[in-house]
C-alpha atoms as a PDB file:
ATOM      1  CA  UNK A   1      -7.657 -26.844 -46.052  1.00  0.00           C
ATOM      2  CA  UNK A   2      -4.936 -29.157 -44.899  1.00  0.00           C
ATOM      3  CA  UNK A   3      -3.265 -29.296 -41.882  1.00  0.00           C
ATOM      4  CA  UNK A   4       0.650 -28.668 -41.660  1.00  0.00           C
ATOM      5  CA  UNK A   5       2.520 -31.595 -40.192  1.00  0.00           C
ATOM      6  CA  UNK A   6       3.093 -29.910 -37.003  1.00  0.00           C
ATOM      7  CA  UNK A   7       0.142 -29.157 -36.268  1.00  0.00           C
ATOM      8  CA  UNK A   8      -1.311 -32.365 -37.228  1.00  0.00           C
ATOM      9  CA  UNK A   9       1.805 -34.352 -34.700  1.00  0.00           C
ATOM     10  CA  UNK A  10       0.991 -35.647 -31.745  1.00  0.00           C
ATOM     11  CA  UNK A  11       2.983 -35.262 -29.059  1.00  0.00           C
ATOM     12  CA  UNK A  12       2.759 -39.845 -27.809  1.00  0.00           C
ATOM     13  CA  UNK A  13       5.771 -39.288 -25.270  1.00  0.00           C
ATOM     14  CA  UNK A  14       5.626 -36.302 -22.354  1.00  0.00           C
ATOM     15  CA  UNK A  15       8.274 -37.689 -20.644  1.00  0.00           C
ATOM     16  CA  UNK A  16      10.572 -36.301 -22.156  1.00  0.00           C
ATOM     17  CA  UNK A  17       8.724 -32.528 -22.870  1.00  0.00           C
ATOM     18  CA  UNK A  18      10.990 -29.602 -21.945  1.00  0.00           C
ATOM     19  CA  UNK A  19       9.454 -25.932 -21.458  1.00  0.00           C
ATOM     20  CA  UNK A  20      11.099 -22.593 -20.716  1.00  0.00           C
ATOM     21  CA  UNK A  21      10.710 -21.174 -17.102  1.00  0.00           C
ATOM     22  CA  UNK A  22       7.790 -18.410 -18.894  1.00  0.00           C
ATOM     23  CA  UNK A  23       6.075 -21.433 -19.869  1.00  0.00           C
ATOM     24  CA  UNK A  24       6.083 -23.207 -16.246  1.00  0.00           C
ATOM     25  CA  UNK A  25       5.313 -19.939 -14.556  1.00  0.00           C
ATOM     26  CA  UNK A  26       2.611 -19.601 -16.516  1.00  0.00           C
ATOM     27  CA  UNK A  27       1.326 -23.197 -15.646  1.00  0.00           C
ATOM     28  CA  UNK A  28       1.848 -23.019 -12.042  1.00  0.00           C
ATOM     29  CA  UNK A  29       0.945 -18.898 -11.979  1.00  0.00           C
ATOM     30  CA  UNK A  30       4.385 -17.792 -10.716  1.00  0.00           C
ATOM     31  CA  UNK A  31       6.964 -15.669 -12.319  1.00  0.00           C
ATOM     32  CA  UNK A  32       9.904 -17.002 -13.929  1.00  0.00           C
ATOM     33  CA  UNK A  33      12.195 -15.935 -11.286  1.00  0.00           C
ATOM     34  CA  UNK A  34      10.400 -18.014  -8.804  1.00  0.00           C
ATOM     35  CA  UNK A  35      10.664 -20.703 -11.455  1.00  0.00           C
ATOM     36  CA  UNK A  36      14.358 -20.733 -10.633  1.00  0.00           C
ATOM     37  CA  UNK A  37      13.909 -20.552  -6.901  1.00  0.00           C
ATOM     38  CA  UNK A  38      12.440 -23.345  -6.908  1.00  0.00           C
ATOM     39  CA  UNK A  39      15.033 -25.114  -9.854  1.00  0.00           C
ATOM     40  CA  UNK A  40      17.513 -23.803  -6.902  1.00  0.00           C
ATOM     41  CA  UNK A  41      15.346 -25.690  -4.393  1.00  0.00           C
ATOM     42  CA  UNK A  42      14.712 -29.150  -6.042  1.00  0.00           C
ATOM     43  CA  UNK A  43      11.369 -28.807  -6.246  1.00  0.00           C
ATOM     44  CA  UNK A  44      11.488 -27.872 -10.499  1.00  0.00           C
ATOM     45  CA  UNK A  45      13.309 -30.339 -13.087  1.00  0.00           C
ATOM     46  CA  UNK A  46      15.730 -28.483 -14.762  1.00  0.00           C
ATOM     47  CA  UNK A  47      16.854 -30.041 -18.032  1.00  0.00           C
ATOM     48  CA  UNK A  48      19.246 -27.291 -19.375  1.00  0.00           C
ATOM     49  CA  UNK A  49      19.941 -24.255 -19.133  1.00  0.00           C
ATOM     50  CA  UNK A  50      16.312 -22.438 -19.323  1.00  0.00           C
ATOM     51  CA  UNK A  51      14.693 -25.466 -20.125  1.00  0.00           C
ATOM     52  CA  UNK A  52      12.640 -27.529 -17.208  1.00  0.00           C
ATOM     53  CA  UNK A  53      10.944 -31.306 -17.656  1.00  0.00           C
ATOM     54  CA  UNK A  54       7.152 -30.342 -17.691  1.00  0.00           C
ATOM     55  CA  UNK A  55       6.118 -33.805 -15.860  1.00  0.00           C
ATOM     56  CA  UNK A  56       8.739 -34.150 -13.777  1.00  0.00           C
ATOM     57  CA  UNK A  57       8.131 -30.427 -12.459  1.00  0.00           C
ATOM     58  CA  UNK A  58       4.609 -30.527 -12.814  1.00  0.00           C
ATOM     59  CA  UNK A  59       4.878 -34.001 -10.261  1.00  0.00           C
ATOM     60  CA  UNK A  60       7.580 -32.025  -8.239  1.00  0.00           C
ATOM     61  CA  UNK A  61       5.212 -28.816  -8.004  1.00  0.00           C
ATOM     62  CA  UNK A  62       2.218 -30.902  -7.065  1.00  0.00           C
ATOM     63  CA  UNK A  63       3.818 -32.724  -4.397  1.00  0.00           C
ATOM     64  CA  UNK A  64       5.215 -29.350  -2.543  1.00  0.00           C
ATOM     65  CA  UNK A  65       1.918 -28.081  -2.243  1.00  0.00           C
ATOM     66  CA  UNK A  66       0.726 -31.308  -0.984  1.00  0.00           C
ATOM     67  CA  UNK A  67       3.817 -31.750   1.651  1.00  0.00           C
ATOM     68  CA  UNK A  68       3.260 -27.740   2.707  1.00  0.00           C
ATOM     69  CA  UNK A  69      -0.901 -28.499   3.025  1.00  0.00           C
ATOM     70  CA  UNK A  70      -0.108 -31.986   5.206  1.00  0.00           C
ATOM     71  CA  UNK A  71       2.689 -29.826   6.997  1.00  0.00           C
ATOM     72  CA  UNK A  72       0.028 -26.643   7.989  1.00  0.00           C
ATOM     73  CA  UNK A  73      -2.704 -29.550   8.546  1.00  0.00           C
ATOM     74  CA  UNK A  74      -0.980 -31.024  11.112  1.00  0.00           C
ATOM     75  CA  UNK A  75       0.331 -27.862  13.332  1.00  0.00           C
ATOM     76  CA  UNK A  76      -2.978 -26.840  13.364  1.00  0.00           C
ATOM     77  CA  UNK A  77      -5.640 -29.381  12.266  1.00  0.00           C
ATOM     78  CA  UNK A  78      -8.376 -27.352  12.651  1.00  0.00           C
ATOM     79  CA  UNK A  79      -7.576 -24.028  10.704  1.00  0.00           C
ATOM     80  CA  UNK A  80      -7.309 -21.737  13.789  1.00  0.00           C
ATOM     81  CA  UNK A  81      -4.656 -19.425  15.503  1.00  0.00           C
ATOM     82  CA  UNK A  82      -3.718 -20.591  18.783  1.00  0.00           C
ATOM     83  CA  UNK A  83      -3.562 -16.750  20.638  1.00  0.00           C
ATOM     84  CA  UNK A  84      -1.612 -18.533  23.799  1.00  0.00           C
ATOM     85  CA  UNK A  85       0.544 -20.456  21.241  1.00  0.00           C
ATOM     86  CA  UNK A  86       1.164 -17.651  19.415  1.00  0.00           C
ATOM     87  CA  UNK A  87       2.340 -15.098  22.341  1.00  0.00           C
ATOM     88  CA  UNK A  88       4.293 -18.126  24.108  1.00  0.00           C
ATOM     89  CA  UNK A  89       6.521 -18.332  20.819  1.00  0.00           C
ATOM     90  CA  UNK A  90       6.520 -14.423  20.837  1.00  0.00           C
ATOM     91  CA  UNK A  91       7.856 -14.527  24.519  1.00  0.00           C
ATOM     92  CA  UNK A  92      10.441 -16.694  23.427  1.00  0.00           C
ATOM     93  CA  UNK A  93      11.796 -15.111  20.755  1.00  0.00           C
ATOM     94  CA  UNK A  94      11.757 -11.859  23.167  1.00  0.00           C
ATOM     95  CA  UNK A  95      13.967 -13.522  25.485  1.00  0.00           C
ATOM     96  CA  UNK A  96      16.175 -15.047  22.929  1.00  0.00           C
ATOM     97  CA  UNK A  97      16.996 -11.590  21.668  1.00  0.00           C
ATOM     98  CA  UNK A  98      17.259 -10.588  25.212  1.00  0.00           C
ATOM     99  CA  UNK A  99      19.928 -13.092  25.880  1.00  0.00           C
ATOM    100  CA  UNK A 100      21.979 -11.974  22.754  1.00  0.00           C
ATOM    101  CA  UNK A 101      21.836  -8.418  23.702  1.00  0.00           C
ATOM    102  CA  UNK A 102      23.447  -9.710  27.518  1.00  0.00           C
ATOM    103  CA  UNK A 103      25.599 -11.593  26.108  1.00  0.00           C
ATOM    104  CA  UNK A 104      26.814  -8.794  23.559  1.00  0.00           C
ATOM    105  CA  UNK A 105      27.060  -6.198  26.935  1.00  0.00           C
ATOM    106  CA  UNK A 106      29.355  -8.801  28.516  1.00  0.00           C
ATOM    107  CA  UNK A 107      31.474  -9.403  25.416  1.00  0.00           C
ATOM    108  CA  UNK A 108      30.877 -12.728  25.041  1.00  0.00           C
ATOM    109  CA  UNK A 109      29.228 -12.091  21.639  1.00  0.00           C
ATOM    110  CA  UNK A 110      29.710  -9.728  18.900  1.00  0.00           C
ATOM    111  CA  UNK A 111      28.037  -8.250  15.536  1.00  0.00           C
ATOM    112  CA  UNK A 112      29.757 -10.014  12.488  1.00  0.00           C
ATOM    113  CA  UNK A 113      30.029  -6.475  11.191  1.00  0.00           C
ATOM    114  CA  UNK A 114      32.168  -5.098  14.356  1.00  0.00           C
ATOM    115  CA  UNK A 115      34.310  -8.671  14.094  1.00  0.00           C
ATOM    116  CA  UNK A 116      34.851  -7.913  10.541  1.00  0.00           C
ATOM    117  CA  UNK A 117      36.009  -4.267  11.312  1.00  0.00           C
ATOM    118  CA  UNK A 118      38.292  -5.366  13.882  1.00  0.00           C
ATOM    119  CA  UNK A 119      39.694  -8.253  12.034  1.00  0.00           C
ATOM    120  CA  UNK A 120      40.272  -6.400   9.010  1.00  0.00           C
ATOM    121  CA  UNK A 121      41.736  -3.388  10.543  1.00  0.00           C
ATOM    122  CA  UNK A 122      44.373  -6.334  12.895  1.00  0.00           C
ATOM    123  CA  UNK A 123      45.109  -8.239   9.613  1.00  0.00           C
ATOM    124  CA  UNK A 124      45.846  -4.982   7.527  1.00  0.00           C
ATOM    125  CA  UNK A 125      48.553  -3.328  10.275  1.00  0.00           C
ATOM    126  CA  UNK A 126      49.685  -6.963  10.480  1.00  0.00           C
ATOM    127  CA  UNK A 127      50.614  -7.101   6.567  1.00  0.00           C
ATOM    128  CA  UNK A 128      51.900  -3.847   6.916  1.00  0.00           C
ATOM    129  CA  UNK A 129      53.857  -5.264   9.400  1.00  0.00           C
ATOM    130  CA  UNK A 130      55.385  -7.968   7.672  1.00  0.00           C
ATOM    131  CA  UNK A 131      56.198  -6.094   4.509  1.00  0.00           C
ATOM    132  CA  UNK A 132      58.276  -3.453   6.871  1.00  0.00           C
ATOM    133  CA  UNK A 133      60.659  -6.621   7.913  1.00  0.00           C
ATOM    134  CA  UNK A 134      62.757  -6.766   4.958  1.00  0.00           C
ATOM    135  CA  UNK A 135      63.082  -2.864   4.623  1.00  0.00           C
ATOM    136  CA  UNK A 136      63.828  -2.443   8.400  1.00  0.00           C
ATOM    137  CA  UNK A 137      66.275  -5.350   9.225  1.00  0.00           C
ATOM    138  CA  UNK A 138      68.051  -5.480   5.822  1.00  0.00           C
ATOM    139  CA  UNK A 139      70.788  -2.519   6.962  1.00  0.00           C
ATOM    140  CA  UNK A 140      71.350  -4.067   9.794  1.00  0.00           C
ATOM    141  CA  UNK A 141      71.661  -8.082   8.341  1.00  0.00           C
ATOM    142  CA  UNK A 142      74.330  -6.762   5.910  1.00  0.00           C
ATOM    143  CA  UNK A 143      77.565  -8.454   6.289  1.00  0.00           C
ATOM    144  CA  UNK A 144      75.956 -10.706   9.412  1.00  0.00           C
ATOM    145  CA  UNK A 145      76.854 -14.472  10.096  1.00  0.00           C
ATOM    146  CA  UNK A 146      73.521 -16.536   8.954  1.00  0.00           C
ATOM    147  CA  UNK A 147      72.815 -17.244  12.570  1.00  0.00           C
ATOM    148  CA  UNK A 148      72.526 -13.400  13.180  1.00  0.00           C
ATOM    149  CA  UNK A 149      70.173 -12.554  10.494  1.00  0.00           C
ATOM    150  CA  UNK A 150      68.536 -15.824  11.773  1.00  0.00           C
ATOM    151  CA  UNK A 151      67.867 -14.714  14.890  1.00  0.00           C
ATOM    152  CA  UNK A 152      67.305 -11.189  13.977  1.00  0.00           C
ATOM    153  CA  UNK A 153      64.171 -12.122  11.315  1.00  0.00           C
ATOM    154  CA  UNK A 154      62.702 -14.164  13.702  1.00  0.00           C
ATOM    155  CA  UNK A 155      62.508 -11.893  16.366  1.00  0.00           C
ATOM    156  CA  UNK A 156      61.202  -9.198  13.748  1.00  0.00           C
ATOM    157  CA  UNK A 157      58.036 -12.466  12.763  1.00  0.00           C
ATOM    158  CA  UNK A 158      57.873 -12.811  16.718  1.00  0.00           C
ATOM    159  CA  UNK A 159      56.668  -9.324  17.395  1.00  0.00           C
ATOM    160  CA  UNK A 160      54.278  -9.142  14.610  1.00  0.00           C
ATOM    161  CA  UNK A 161      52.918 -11.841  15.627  1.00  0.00           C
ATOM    162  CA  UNK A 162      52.370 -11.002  19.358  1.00  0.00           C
ATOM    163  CA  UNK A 163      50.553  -8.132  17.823  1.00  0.00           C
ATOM    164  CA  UNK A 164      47.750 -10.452  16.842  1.00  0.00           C
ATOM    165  CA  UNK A 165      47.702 -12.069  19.864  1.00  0.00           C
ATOM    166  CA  UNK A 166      46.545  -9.537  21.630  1.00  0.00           C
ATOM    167  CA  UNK A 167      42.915 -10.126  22.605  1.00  0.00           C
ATOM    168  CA  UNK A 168      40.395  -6.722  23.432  1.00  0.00           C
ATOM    169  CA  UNK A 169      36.485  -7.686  23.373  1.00  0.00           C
ATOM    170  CA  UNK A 170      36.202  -3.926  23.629  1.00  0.00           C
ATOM    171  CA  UNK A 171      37.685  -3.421  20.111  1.00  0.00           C
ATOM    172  CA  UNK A 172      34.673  -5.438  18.754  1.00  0.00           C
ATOM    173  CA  UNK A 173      31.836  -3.035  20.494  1.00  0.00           C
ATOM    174  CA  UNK A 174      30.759  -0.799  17.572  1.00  0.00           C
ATOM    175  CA  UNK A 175      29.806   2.981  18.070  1.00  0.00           C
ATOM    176  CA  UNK A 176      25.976   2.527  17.715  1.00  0.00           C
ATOM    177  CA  UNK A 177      25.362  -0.015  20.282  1.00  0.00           C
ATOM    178  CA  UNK A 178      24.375   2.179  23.564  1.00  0.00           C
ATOM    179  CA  UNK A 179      23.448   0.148  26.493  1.00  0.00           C
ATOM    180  CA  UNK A 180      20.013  -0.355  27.363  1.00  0.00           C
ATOM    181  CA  UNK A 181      19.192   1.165  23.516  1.00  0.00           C
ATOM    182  CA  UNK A 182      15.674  -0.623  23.033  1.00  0.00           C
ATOM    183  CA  UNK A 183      15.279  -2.179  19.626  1.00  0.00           C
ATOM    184  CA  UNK A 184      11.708  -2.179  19.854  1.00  0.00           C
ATOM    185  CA  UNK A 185      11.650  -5.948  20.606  1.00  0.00           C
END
């Protein structure tokens, strides 16, 4: 029984050997979504659109793992938690959070979501506010010398704009925060 020409080729240059993410993640023994995570992060050769250089990646792969091994080898060299280490960094991540939550009491920092409330509810009475001009002041520009309805429109700009001047750090506080709510941190 003869062979068929494909399967009788032999593949003489790797180099340039593509493979679809199911056939990397299969290699490696990850899924093909975290075959494009790590396309995404540089560590995987992508050659085209679902296609990924097999040495390349396979280099690429090989050399993470080493870097992240080196990387845990030399935090900890000998393999064991460090209990003081390990509560110290706790500590300090409690007293980060407490300094957020002090400095979101005294207003000197807000949640992106209350900013973003704010913000968008100042921006849309500002449009509103602007679009008004031309209906309000056009009865009263008819017939006017230019330096009147000059004057007049930019008076109209002037006071919208001192309306987003006007700074409250109270406006940002959302509903939900209650002070001294714990958080459980």
């Amino acid at each position: 029984m003869a062979k068929s020409e494909t399967e009788s080729a032999k593949v003489t240059d790797v180099d340039s050997l593509t493979v679809s993410a199911a056939v990397l993640g299969n290699i490696f023994g990850v899924t093909d979504r975290r075959i494009r995570q790590m396309a995404e992060e540089g560590i995987i050769s992508r050659a085209a659109k679902g296609r990924y250089n097999l040495v390349e990646s396979l280099k690429n792969y090989i050399l993470s793992l080493k870097l992240a091994v080196d990387s845990n080898n030399e935090e900890n060299p000998d393999g064991e938690l460090d209990i003081d280490e390990e509560k110290a960094l706790h500590e300090r991540v409690k007293r980060h959070i407490s300094e957020l939550k002090l400095q979101t009491m005294k207003g000197e920092l807000h949640k992106a979501q209350d900013v973003e409330a704010v913000m968008s509810d100042m921006l849309s009475a500002f449009k509103t506010r602007m679009m008004n001009i031309p209906s309000k002041v056009a009865p009263v520009l008819e017939d006017r010398d230019a330096g009147y309805i000059k004057d007049k429109l930019t008076e109209e700009v002037n006071d919208a704009l001192n309306e987003l001047k006007d700074y409250d750090p109270k406006a940002f506080y959302s509903d939900e925060y209650v002070e001294g709510e714990d958080d459980g941190y």
